[in-house]
C-alpha atoms as a PDB file:
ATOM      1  CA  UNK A   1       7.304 -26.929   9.104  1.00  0.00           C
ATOM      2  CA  UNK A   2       6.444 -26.351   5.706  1.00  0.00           C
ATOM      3  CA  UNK A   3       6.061 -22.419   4.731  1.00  0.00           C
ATOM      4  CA  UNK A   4       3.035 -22.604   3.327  1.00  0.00           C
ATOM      5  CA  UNK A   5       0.441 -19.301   2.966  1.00  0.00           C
ATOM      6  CA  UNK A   6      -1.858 -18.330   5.804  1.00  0.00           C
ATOM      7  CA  UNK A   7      -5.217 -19.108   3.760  1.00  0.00           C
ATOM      8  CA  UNK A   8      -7.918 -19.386   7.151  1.00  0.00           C
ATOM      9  CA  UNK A   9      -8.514 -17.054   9.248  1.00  0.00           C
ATOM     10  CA  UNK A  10     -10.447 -18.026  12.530  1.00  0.00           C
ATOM     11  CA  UNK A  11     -12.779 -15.962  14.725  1.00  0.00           C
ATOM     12  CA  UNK A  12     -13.908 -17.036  18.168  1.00  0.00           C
ATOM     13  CA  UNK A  13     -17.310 -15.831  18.293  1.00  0.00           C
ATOM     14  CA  UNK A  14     -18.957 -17.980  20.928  1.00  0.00           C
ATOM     15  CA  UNK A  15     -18.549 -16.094  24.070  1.00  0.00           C
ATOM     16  CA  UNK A  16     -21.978 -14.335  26.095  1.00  0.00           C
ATOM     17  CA  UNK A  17     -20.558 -10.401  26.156  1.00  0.00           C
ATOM     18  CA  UNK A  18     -22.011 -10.163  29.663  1.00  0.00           C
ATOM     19  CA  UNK A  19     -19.837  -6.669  29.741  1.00  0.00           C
ATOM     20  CA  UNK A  20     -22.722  -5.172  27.145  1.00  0.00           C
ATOM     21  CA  UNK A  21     -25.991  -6.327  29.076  1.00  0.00           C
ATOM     22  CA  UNK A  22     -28.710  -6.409  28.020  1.00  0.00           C
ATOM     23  CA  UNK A  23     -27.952  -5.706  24.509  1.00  0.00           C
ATOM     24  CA  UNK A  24     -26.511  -8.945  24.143  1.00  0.00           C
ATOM     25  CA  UNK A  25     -28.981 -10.639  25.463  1.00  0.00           C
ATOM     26  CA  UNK A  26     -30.251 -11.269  21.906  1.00  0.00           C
ATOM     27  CA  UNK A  27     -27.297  -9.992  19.952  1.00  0.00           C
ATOM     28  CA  UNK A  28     -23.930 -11.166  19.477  1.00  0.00           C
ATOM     29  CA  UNK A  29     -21.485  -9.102  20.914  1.00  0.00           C
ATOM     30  CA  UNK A  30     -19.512  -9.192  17.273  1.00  0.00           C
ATOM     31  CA  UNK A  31     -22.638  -7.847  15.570  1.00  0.00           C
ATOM     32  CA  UNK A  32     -22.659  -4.218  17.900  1.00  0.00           C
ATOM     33  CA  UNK A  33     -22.058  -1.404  14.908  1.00  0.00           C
ATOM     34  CA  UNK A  34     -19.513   0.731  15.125  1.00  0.00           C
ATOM     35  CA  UNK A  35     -20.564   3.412  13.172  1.00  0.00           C
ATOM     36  CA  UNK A  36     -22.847   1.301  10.629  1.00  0.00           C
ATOM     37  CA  UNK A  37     -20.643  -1.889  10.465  1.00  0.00           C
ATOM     38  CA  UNK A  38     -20.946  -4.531  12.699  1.00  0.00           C
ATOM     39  CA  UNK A  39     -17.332  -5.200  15.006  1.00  0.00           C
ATOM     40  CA  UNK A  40     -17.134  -8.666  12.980  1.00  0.00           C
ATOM     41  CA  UNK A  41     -17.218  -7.356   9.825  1.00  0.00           C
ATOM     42  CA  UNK A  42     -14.283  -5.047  10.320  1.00  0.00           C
ATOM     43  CA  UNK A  43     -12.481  -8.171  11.372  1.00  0.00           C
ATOM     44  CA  UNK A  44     -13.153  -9.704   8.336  1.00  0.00           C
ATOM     45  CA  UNK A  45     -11.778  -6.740   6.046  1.00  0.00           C
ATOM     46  CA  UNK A  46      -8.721  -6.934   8.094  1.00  0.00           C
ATOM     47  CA  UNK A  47      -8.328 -10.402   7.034  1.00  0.00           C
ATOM     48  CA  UNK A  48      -9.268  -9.915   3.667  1.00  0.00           C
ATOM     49  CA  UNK A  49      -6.667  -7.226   3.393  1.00  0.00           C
ATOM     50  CA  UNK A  50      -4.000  -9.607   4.379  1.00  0.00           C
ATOM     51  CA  UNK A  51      -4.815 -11.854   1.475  1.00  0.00           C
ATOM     52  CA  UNK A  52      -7.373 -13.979   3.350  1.00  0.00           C
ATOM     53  CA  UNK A  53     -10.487 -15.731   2.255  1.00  0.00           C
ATOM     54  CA  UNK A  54     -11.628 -18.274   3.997  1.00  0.00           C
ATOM     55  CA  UNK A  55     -13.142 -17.115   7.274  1.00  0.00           C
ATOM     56  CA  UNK A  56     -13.985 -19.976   9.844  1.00  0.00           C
ATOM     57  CA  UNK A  57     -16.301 -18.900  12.639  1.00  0.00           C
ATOM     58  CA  UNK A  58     -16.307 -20.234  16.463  1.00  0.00           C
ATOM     59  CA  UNK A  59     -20.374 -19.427  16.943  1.00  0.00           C
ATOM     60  CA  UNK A  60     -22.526 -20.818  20.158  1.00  0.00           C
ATOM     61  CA  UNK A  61     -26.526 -20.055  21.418  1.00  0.00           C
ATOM     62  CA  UNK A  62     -27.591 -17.286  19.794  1.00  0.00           C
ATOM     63  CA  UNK A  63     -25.101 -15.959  16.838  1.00  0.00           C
ATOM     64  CA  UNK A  64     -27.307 -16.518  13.912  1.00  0.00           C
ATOM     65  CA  UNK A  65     -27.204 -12.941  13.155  1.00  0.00           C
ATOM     66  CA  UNK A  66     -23.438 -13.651  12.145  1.00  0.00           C
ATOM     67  CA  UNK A  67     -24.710 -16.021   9.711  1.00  0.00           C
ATOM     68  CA  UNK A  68     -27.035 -14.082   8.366  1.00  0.00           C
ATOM     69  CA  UNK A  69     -24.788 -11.137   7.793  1.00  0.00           C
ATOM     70  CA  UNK A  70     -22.585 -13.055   5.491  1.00  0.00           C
ATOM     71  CA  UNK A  71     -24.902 -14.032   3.643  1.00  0.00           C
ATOM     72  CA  UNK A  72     -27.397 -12.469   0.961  1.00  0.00           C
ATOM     73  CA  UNK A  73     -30.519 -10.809   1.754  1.00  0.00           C
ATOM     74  CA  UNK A  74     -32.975 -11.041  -1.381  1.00  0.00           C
ATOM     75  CA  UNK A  75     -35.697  -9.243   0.226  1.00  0.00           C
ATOM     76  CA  UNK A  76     -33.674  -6.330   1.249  1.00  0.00           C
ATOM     77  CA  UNK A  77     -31.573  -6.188  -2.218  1.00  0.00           C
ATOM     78  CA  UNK A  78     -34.731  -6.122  -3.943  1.00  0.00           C
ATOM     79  CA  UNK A  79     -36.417  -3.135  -1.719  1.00  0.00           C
ATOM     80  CA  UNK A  80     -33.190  -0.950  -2.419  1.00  0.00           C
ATOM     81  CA  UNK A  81     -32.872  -2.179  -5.797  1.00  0.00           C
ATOM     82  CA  UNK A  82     -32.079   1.405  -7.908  1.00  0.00           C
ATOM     83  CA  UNK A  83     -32.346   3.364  -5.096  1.00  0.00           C
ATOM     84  CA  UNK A  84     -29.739   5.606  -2.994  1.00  0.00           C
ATOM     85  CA  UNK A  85     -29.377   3.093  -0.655  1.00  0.00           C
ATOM     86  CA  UNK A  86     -28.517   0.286  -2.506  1.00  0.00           C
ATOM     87  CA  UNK A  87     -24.530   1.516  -2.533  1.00  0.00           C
ATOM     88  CA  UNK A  88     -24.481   1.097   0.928  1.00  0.00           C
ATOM     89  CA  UNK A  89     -24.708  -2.975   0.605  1.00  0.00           C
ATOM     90  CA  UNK A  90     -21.909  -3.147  -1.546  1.00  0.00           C
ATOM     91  CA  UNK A  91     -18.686  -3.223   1.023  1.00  0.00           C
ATOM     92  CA  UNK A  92     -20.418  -6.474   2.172  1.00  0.00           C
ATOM     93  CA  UNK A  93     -21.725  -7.608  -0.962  1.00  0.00           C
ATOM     94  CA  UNK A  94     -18.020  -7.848  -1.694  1.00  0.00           C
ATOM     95  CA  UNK A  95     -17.209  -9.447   1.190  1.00  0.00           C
ATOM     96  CA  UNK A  96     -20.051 -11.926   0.269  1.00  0.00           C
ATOM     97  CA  UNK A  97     -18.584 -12.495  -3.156  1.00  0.00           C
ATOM     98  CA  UNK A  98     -14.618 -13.025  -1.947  1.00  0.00           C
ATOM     99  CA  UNK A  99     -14.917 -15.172   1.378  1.00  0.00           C
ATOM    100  CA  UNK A 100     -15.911 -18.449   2.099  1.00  0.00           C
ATOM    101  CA  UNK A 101     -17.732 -18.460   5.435  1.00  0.00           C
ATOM    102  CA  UNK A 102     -17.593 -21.716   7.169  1.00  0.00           C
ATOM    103  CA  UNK A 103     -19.041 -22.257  11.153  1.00  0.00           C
ATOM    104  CA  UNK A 104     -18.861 -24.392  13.819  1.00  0.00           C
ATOM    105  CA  UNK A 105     -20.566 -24.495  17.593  1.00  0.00           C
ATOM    106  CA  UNK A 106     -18.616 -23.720  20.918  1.00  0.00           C
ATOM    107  CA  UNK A 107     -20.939 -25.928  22.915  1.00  0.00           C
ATOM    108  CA  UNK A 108     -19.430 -25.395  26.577  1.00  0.00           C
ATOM    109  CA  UNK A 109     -17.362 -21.776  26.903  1.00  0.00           C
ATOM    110  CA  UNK A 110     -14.291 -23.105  28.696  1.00  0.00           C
ATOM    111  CA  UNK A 111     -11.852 -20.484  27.151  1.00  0.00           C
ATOM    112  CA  UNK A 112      -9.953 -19.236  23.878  1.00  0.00           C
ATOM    113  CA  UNK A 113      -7.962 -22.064  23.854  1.00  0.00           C
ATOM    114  CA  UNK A 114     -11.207 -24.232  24.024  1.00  0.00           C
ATOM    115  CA  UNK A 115     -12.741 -21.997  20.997  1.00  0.00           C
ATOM    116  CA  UNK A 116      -9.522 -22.244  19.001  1.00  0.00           C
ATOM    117  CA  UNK A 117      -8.953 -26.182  19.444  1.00  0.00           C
ATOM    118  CA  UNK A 118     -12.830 -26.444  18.638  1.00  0.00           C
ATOM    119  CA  UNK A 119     -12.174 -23.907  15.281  1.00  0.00           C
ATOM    120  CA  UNK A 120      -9.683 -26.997  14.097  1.00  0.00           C
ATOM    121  CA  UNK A 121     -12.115 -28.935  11.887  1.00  0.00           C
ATOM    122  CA  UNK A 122     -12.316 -25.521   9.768  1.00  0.00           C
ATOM    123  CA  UNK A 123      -8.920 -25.026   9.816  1.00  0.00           C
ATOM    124  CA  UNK A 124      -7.170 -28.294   9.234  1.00  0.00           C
ATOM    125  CA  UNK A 125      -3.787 -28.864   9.240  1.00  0.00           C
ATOM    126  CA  UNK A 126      -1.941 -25.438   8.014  1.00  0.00           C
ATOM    127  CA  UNK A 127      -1.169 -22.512  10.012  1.00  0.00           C
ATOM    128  CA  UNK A 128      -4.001 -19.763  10.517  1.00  0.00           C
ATOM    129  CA  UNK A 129      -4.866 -16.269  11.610  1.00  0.00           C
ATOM    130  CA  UNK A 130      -7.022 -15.328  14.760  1.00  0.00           C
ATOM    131  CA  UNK A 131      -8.490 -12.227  14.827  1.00  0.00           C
ATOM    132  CA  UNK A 132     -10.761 -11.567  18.569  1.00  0.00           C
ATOM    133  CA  UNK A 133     -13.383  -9.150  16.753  1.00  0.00           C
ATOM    134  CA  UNK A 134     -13.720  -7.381  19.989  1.00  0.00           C
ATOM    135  CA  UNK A 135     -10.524  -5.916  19.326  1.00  0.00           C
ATOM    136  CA  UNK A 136     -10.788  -3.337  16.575  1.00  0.00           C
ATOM    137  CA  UNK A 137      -8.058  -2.397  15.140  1.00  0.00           C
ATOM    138  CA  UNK A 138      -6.746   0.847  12.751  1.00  0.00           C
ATOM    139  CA  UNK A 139      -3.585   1.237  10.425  1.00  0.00           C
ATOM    140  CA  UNK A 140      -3.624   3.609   7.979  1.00  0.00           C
ATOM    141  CA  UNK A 141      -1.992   2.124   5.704  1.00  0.00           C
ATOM    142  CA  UNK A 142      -1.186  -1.658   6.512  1.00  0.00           C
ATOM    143  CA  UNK A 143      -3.634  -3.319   9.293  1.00  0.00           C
ATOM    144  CA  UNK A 144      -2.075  -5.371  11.998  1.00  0.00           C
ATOM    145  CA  UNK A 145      -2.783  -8.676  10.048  1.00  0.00           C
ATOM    146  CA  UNK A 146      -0.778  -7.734   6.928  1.00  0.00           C
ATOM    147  CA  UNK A 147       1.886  -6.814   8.938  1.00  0.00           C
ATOM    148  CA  UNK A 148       1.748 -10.158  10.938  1.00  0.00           C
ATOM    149  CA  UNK A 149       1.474 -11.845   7.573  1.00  0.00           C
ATOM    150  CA  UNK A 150       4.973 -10.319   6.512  1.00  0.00           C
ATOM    151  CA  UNK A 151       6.471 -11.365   9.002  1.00  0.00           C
ATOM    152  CA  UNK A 152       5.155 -14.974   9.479  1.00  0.00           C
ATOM    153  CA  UNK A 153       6.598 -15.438   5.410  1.00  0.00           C
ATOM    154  CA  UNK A 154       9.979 -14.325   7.174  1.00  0.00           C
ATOM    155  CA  UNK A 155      10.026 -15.968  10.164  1.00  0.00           C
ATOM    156  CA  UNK A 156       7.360 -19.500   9.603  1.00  0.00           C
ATOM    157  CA  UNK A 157       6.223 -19.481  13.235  1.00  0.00           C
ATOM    158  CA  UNK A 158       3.860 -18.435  15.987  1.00  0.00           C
ATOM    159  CA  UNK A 159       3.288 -14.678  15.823  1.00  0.00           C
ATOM    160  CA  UNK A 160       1.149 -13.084  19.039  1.00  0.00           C
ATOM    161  CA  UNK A 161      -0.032  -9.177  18.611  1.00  0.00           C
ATOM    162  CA  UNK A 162       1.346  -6.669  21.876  1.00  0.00           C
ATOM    163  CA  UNK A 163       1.172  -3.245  22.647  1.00  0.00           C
ATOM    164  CA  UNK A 164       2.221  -1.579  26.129  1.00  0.00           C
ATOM    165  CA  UNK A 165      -0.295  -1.273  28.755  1.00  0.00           C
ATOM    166  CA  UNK A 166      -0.546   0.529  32.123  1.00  0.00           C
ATOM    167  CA  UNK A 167       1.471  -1.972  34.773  1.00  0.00           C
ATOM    168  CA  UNK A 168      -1.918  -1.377  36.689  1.00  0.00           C
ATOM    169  CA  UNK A 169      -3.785  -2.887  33.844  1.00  0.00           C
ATOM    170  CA  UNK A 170      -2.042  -6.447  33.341  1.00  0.00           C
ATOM    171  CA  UNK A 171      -4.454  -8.734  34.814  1.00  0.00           C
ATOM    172  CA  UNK A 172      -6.872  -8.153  31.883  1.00  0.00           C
ATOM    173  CA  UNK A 173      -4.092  -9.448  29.511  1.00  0.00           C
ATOM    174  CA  UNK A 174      -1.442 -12.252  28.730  1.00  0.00           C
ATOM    175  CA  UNK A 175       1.584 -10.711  29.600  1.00  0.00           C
ATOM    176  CA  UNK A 176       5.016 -11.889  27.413  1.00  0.00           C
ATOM    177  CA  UNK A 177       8.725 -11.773  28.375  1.00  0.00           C
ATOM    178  CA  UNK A 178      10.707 -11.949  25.960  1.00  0.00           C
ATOM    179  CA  UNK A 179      14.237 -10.956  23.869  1.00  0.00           C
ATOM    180  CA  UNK A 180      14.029  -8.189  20.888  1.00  0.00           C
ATOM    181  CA  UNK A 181      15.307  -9.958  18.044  1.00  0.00           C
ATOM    182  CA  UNK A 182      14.520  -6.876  15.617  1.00  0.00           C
ATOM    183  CA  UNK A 183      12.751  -3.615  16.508  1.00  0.00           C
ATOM    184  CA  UNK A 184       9.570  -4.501  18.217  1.00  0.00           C
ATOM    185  CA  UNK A 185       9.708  -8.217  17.632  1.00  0.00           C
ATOM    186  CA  UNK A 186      10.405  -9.833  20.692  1.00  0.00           C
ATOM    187  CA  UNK A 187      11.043 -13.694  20.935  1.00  0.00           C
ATOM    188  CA  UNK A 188       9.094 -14.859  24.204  1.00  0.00           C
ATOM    189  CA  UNK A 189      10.991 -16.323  26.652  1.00  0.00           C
ATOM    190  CA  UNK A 190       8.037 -16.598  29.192  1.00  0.00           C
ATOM    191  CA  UNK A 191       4.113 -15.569  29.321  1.00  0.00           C
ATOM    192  CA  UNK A 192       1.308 -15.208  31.731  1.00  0.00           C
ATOM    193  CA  UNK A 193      -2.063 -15.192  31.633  1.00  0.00           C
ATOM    194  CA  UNK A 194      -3.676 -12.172  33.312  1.00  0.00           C
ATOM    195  CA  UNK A 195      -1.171 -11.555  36.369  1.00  0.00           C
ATOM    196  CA  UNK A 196      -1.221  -9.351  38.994  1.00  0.00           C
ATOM    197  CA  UNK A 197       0.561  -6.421  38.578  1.00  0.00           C
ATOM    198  CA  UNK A 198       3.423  -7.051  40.661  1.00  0.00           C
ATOM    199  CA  UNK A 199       3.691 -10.238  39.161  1.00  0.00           C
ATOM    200  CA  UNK A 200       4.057  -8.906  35.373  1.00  0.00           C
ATOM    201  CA  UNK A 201       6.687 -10.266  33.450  1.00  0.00           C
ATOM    202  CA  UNK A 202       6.545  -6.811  31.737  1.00  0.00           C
ATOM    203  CA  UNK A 203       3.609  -4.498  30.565  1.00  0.00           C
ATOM    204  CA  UNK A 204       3.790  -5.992  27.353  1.00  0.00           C
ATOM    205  CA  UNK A 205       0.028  -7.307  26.661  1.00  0.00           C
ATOM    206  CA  UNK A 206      -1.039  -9.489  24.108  1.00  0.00           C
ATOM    207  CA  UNK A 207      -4.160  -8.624  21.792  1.00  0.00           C
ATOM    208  CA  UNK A 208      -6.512 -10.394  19.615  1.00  0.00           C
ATOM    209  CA  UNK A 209      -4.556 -10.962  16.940  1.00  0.00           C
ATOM    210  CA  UNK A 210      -2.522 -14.363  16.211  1.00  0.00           C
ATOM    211  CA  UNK A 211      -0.580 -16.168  13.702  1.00  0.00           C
ATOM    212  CA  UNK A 212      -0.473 -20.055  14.735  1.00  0.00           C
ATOM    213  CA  UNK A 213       1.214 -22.865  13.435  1.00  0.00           C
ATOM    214  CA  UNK A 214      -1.196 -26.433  13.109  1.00  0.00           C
ATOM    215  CA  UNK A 215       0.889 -28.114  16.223  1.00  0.00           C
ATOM    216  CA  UNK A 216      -0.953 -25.445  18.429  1.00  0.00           C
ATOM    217  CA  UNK A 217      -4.173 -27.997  18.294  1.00  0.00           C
ATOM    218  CA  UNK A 218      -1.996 -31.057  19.585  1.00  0.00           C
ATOM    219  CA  UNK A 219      -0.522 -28.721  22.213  1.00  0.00           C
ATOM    220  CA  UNK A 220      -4.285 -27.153  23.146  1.00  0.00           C
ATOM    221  CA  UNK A 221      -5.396 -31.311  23.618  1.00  0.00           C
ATOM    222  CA  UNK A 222      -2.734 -31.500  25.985  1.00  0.00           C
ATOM    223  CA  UNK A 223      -3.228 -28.288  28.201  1.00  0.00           C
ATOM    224  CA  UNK A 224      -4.873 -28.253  31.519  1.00  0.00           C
ATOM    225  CA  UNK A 225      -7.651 -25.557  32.525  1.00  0.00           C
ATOM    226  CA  UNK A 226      -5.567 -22.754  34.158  1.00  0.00           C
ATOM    227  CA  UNK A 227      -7.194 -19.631  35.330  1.00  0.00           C
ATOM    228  CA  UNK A 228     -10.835 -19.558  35.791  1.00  0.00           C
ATOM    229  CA  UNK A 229     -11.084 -23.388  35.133  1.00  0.00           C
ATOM    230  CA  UNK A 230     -10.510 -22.661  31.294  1.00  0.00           C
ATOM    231  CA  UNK A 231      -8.538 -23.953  28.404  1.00  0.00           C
ATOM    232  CA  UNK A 232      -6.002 -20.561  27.488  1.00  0.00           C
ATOM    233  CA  UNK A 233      -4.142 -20.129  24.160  1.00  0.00           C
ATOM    234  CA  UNK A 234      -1.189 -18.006  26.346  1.00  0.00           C
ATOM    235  CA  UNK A 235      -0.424 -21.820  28.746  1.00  0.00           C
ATOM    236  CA  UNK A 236      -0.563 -23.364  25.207  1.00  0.00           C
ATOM    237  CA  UNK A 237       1.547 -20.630  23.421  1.00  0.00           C
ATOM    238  CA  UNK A 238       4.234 -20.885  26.521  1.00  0.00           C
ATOM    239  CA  UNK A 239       4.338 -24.647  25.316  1.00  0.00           C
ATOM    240  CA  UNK A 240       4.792 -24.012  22.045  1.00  0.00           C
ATOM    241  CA  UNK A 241       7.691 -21.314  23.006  1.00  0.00           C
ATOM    242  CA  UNK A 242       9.349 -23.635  24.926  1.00  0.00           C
ATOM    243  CA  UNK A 243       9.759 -26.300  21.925  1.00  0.00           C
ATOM    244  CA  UNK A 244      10.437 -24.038  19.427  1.00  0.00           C
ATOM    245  CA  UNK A 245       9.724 -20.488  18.463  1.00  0.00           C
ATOM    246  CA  UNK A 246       6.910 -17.762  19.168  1.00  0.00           C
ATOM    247  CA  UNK A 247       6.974 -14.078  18.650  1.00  0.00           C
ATOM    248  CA  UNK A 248       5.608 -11.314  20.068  1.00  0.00           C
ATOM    249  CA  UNK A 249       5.011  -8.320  17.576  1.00  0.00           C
ATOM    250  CA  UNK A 250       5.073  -4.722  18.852  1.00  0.00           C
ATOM    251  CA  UNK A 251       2.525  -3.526  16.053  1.00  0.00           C
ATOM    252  CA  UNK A 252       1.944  -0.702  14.585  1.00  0.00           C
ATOM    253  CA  UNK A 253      -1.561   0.983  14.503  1.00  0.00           C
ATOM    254  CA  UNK A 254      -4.255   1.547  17.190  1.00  0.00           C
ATOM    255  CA  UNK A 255      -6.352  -0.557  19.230  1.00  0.00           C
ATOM    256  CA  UNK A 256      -9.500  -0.194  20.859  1.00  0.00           C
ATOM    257  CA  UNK A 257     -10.460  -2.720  23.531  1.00  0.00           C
ATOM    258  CA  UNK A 258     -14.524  -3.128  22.326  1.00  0.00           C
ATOM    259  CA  UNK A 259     -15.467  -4.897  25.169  1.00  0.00           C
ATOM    260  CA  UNK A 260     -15.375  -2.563  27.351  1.00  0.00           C
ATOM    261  CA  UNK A 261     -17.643   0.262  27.130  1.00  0.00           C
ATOM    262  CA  UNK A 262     -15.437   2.940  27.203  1.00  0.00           C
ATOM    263  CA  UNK A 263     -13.315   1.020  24.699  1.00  0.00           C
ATOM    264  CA  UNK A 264     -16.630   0.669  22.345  1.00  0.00           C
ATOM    265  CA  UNK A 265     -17.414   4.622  22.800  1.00  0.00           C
ATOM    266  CA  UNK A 266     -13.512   5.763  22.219  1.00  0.00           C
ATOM    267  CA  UNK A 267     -13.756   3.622  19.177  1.00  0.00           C
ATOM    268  CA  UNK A 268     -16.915   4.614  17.847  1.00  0.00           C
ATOM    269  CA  UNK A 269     -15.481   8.310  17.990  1.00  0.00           C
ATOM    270  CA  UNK A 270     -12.554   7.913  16.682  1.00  0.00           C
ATOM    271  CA  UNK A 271     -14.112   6.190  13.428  1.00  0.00           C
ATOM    272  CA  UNK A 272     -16.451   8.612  13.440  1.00  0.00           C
ATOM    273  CA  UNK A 273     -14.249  11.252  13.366  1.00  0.00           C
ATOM    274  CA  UNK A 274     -12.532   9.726  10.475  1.00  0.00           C
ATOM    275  CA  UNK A 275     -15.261   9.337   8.317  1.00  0.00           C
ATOM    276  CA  UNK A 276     -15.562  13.004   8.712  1.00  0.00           C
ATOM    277  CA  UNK A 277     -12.192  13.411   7.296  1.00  0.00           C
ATOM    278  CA  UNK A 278     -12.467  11.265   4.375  1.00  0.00           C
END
């Protein structure tokens, strides 16, 4: 496997967010502010942090907003032209300026492994990052994609995001099993995808964040719908883990789980608190 720069990064952005009714009814899940920035957007500056440009999109029904807010907005630029307000367009302005933004429809949900495998005509050939925007993430100094980054130069393989969960908690998640190789990076000897808690390998969950190699996509072809009828990245990851190497990075940094409410709410206070401090 060639160790060449991850230079994509892809974001699954089909799915209904049936958890925020009725809001997203009519808007994308990805597009709910936190604060005044839209959960999507923070995913991006996480990538773009990590030295990422290109940003390929997994959209269905009803995402234009997405589209439009990486894009330009003449009419608006010119209204706030000169005035106090026009600052606050520049953080995506920039964005605008450094990323490519490419999309591509999720026609049928049938799972993240579905939405990745359909994200492959963006990506091509080459490894690529994942971010879920739903997870928002927080490092003070490094965010959890530079971090992954580092190690994927090191290492040239798979890399899944984990934190610890409540034992009660693992059927939301994948779960991993796995060997620590160095200080929170595990090498995964076995995963699951949301299992009951007496049936967790450990209480080691996986989050939205990924490193993949290009196989993945051959692998994803090949797996059958597991739980809930749908395609999932973890049956495809166990694959991959089984052939050759996949690890499972103990990050550093917080997470907040926006979609759930109370995920959405802790997160929402927690930035706001921040901006309080800056």
């Amino acid at each position: 496997m060639s160790n060449s720069p991850i230079k994509k990064c892809l974001f699954p952005a089909a799915g209904y967010g049936t958890r925020f009714l009725p809001v997203t009814k009519a808007t994308p899940k990805e597009m709910l502010p936190v604060l005044t920035k839209p959960l999507i957007q923070y995913g991006v500056e996480e990538a773009v942090e990590a030295g990422i440009t290109t940003m390929a999109i997994v959209t269905g029904r009803g995402k234009r907003a997405i589209e439009d807010h990486f894009d330009i907005s003449y009419e608006l630029e010119h209204q706030i032209k000169g005035t106090s307000k026009e600052p606050l367009l520049a953080e995506i302005r920039s964005l605008i300026t450094q990323c490519t933004f490419s999309y591509t429809r999720q026609v049928e949900m049938k799972g993240l492994g579905h939405a990745i495998l359909t994200g492959e005509t963006l990506i091509g050939n080459e490894p690529f990052a994942v971010i879920l925007a739903d997870d928002l993430c927080d490092n003070g100094e490094h965010g959890i994609l530079t971090q992954m980054v580092e190690l994927y130069k090191k290492y040239n393989c798979s890399i899944v995001a984990i934190e610890e969960v409540p034992k009660e908690e693992t059927f939301k998640y994948g779960v991993i099993d796995g060997k620590e190789i160095e200080e929170g990076l595990f090498q995964i000897t076995d995963m699951v995808e949301k299992p009951d808690p007496k049936d967790a390998p450990s209480n080691l969950a996986i989050i939205g964040r990924y490193i993949l190699t290009p196989d993945i996509f051959d692998i994803l072809r090949e797996t059958k719908p597991g739980k809930g009828g749908e395609i999932q990245i973890t049956d495809a990851l166990l694959t991959q883990a089984r052939e050759g190497k996949v690890l499972a990075y103990k990050f550093t940094g917080r997470r907040f789980d926006c979609g759930s409410v109370d995920g959405f709410v802790a997160a929402t206070n927690y930035f706001y608190q921040k901006s309080k401090e800056h």
